[in-house]
PDB file of N, CA and C in Angstrom:
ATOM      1  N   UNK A   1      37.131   6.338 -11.738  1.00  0.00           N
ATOM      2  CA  UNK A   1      37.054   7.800 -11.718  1.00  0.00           C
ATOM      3  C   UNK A   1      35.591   8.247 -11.596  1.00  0.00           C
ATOM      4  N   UNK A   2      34.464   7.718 -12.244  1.00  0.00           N
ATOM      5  CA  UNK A   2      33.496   8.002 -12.542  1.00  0.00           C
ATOM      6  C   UNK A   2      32.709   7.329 -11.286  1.00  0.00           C
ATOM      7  N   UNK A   3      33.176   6.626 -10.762  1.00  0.00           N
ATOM      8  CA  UNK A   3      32.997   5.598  -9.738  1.00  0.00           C
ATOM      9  C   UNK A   3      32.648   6.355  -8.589  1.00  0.00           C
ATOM     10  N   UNK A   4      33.934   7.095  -8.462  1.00  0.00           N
ATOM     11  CA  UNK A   4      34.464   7.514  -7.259  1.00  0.00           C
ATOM     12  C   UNK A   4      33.022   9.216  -7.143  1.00  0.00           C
ATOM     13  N   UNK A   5      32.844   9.399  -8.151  1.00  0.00           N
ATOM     14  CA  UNK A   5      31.698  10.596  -7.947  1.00  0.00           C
ATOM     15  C   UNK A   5      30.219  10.329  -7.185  1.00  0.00           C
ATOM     16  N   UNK A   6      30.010  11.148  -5.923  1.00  0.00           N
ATOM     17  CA  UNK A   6      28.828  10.628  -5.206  1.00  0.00           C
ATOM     18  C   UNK A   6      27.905  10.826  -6.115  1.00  0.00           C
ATOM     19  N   UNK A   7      27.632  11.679  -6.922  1.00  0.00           N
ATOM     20  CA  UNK A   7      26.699  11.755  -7.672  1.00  0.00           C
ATOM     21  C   UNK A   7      26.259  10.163  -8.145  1.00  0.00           C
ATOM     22  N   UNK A   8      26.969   9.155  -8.814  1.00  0.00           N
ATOM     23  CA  UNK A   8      26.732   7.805  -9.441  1.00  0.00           C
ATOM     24  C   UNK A   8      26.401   7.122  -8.297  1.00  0.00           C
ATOM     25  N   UNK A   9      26.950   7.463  -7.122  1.00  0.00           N
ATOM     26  CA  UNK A   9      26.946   6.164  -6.062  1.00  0.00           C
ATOM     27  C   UNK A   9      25.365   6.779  -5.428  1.00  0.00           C
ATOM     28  N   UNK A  10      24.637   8.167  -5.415  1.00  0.00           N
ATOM     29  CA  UNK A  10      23.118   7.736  -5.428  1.00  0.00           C
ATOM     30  C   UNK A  10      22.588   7.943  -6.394  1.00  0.00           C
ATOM     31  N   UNK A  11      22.728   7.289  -7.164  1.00  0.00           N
ATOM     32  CA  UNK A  11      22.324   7.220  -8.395  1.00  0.00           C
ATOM     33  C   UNK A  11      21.984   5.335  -8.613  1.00  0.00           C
ATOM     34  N   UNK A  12      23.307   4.697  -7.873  1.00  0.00           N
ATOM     35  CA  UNK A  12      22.686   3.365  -8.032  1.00  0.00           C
ATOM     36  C   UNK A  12      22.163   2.853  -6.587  1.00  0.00           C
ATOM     37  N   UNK A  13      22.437   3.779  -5.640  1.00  0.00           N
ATOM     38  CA  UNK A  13      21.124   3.578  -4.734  1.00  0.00           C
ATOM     39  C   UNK A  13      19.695   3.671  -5.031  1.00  0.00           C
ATOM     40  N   UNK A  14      19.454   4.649  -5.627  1.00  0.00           N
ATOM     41  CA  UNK A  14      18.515   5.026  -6.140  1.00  0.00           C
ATOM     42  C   UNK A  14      17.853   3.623  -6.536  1.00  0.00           C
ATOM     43  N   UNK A  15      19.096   3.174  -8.047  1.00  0.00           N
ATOM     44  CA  UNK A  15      17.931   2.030  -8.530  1.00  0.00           C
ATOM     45  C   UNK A  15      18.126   0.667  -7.640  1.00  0.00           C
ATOM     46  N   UNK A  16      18.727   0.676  -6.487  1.00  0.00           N
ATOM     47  CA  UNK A  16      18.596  -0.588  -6.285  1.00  0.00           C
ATOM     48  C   UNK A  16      16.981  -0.199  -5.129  1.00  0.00           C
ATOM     49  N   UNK A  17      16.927   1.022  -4.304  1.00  0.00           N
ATOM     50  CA  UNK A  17      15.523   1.288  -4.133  1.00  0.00           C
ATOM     51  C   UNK A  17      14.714   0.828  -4.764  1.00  0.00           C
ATOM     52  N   UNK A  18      14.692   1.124  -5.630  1.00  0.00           N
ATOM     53  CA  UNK A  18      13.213   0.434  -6.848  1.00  0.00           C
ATOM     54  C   UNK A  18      13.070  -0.712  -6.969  1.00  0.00           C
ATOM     55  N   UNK A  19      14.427  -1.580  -7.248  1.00  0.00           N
ATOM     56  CA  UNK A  19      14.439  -2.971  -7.383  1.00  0.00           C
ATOM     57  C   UNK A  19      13.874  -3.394  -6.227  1.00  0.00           C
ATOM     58  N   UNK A  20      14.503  -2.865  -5.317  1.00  0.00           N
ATOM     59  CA  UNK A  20      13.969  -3.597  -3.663  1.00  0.00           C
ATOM     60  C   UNK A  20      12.317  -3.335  -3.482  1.00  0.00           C
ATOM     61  N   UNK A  21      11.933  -2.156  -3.836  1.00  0.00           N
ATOM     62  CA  UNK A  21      10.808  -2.600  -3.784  1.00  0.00           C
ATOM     63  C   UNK A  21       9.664  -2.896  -4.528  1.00  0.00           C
ATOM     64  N   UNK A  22      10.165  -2.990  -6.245  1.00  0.00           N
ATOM     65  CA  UNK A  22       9.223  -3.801  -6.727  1.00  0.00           C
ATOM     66  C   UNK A  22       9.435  -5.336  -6.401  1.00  0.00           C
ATOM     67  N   UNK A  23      11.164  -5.756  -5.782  1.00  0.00           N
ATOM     68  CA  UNK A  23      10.573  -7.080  -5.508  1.00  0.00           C
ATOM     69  C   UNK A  23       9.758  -7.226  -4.267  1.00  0.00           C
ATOM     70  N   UNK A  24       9.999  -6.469  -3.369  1.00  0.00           N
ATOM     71  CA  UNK A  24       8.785  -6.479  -1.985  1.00  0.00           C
ATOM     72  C   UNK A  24       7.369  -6.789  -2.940  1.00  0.00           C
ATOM     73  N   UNK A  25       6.850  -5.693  -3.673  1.00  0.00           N
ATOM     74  CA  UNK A  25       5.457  -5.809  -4.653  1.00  0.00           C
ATOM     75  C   UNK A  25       5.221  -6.979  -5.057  1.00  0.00           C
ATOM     76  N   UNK A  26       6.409  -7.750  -5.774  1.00  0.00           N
ATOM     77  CA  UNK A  26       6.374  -8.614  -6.293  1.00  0.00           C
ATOM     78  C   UNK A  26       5.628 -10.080  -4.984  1.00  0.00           C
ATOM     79  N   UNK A  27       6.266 -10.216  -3.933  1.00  0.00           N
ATOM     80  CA  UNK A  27       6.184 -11.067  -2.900  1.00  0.00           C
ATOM     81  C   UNK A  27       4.765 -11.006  -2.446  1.00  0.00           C
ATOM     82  N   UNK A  28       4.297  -9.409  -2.492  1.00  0.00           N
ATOM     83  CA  UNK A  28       3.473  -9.161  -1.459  1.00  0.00           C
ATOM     84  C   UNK A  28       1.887  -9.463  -2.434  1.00  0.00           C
ATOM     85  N   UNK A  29       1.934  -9.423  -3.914  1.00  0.00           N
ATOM     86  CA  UNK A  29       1.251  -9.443  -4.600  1.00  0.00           C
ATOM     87  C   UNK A  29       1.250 -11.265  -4.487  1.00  0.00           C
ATOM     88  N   UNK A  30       2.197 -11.992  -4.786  1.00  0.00           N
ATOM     89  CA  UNK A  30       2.415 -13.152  -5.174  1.00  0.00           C
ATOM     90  C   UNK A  30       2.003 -14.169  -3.779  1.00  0.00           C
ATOM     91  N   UNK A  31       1.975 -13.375  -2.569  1.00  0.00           N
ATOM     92  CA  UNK A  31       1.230 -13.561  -1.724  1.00  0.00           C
ATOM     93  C   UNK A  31      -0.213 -13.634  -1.142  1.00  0.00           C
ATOM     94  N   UNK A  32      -0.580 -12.583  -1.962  1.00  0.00           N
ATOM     95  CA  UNK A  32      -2.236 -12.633  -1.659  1.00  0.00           C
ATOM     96  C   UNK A  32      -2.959 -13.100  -2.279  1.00  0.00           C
TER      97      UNK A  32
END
């Protein structure tokens, strides 16, 4: 039910954004 509300579904776009790019940070740091 709660699922189904767009509100939640960008909401965990949102955090998988972040994840994605602190792991980019993570690579790009762990790289240089």
């Amino acid at each position: 039910e709660m699922l189904d509300d767009p509100r939640c579904k960008v909401l965990t776009q949102v955090k998988n954004g972040v994840y994605m790019r602190m792991a980019i940070l993570k690579l790009l740091l762990l790289d240089s």
